[in-house]
Protein backbone atom coordinates (compact mmCIF):
# COMPACT_ATOMS: atom_id res chain seq x y z
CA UNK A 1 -2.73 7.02 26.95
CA UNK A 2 -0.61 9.93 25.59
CA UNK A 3 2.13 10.11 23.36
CA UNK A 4 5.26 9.92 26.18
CA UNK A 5 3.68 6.52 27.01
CA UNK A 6 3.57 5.47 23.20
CA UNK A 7 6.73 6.80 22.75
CA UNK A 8 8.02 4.39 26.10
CA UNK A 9 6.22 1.28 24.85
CA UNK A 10 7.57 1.35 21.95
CA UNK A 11 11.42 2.42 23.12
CA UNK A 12 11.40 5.18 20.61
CA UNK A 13 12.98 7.97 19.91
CA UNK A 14 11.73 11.65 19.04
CA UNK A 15 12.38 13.03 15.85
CA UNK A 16 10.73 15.89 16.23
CA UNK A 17 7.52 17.67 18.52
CA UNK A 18 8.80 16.68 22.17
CA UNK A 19 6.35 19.84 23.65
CA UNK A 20 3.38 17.95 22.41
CA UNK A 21 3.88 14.65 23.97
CA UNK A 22 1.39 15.26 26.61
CA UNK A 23 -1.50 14.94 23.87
CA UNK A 24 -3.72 12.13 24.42
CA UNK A 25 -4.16 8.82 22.48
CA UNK A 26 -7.37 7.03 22.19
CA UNK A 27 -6.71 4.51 19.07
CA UNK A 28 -3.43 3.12 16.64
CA UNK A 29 -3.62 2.16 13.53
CA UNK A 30 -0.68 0.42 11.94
CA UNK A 31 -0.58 1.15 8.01
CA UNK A 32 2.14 1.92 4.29
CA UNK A 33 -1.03 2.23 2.92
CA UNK A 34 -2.95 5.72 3.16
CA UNK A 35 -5.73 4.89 1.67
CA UNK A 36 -6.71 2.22 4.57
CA UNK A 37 -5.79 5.48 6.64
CA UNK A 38 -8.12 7.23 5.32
CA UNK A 39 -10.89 4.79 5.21
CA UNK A 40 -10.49 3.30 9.02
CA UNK A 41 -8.84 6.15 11.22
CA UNK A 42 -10.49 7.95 13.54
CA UNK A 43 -9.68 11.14 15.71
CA UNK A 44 -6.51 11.04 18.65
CA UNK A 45 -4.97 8.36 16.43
CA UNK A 46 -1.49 7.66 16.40
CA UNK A 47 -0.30 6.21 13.09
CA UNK A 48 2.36 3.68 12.68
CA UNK A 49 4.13 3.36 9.18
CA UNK A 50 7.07 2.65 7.07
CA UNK A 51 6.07 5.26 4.58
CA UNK A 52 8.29 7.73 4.38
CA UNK A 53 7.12 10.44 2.42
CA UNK A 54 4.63 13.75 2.63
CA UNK A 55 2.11 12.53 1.94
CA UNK A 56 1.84 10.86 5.28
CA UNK A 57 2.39 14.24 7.11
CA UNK A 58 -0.92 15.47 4.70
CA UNK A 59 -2.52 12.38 5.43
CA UNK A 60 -2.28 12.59 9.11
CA UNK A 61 -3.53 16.58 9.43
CA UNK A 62 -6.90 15.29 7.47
CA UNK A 63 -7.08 12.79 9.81
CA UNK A 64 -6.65 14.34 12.89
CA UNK A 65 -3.77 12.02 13.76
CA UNK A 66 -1.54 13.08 16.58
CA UNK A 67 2.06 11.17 16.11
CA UNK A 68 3.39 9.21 13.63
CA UNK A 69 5.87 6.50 14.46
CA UNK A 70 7.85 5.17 11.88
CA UNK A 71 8.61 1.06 12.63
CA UNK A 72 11.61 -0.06 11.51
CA UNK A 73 14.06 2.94 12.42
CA UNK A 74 12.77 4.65 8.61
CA UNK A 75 13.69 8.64 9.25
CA UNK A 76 12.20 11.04 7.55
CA UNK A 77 13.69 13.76 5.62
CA UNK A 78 13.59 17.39 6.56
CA UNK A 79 10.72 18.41 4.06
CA UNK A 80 8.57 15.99 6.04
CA UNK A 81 9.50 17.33 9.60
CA UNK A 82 9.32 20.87 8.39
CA UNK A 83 5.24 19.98 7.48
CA UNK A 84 4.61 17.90 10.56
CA UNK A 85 6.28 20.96 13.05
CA UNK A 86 3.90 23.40 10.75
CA UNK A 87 0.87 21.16 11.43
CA UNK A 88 2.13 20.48 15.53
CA UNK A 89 2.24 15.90 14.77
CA UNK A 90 4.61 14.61 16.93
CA UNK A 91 7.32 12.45 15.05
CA UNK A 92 8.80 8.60 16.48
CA UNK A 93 10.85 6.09 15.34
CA UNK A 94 11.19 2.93 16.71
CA UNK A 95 13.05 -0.09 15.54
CA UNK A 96 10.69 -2.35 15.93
CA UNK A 97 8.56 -3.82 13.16
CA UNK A 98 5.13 -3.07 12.35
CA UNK A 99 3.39 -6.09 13.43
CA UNK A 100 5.34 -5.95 17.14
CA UNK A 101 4.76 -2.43 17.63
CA UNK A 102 1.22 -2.63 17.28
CA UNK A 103 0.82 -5.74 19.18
CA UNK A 104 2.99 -4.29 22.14
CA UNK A 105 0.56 -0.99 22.03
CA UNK A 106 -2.36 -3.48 22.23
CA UNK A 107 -1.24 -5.66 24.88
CA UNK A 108 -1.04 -2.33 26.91
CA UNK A 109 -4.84 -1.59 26.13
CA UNK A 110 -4.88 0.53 23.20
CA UNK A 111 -6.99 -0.91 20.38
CA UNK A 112 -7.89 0.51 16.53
CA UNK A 113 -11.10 1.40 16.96
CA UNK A 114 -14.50 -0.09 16.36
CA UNK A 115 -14.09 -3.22 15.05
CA UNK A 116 -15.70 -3.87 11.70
CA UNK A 117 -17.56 -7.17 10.97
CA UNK A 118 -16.26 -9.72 8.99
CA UNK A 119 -18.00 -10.88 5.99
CA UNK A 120 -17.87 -14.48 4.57
């Protein structure tokens, strides 16, 4: 999957990085917290959020995220496309809400990753 189709699932709209929506996708994670992020994501991710602030852009270069979509139309302010330009991530917003736009990227075969065990 690459970014254009994310970005077509999802009905979103590009805030920034349109030449790089050819990269390829290979897992999603849906997360405000960037800690989890940081724990759970692995490379070619694209990161859904409502976090809107730089350290998401700083979060996603360490991670080797390609796109961020923001879920529920949150924008981000110019400091925060300036850094994610800088560092070529792809910026989205969609209006949809966190749990929907992950489930609609799932239902069209793109998953989070290995899944861990759960322990009772």
């Amino acid at each position: 999957m690459t970014i254009l189709d994310v970005k077509e699932i999802l009905g979103a709209r590009v805030l920034s990085g349109e030449e790089w929506l050819t990269k390829e996708v290979h897992t999603a994670c849906g997360s405000d917290m960037m800690s989890d992020v940081l724990a759970f994501v692995k490379d070619q991710a694209v990161l859904l959020t409502g976090l809107c602030n730089p350290q998401v852009i700083r979060t996603a270069e360490m991670m080797d995220i390609v796109c961020i979509v923001f879920v529920r139309d949150k924008k981000p302010d110019g400091e925060m496309i300036r850094l994610a330009n800088e560092r070529e991530i792809p910026l989205l917003a969609t209006g949809h809400r966190m749990f929907s736009a992950c489930g609609m990227l799932y239902e069209k075969g793109l998953r989070g990753g290995k899944d861990y065990e759960r322990y009772d």
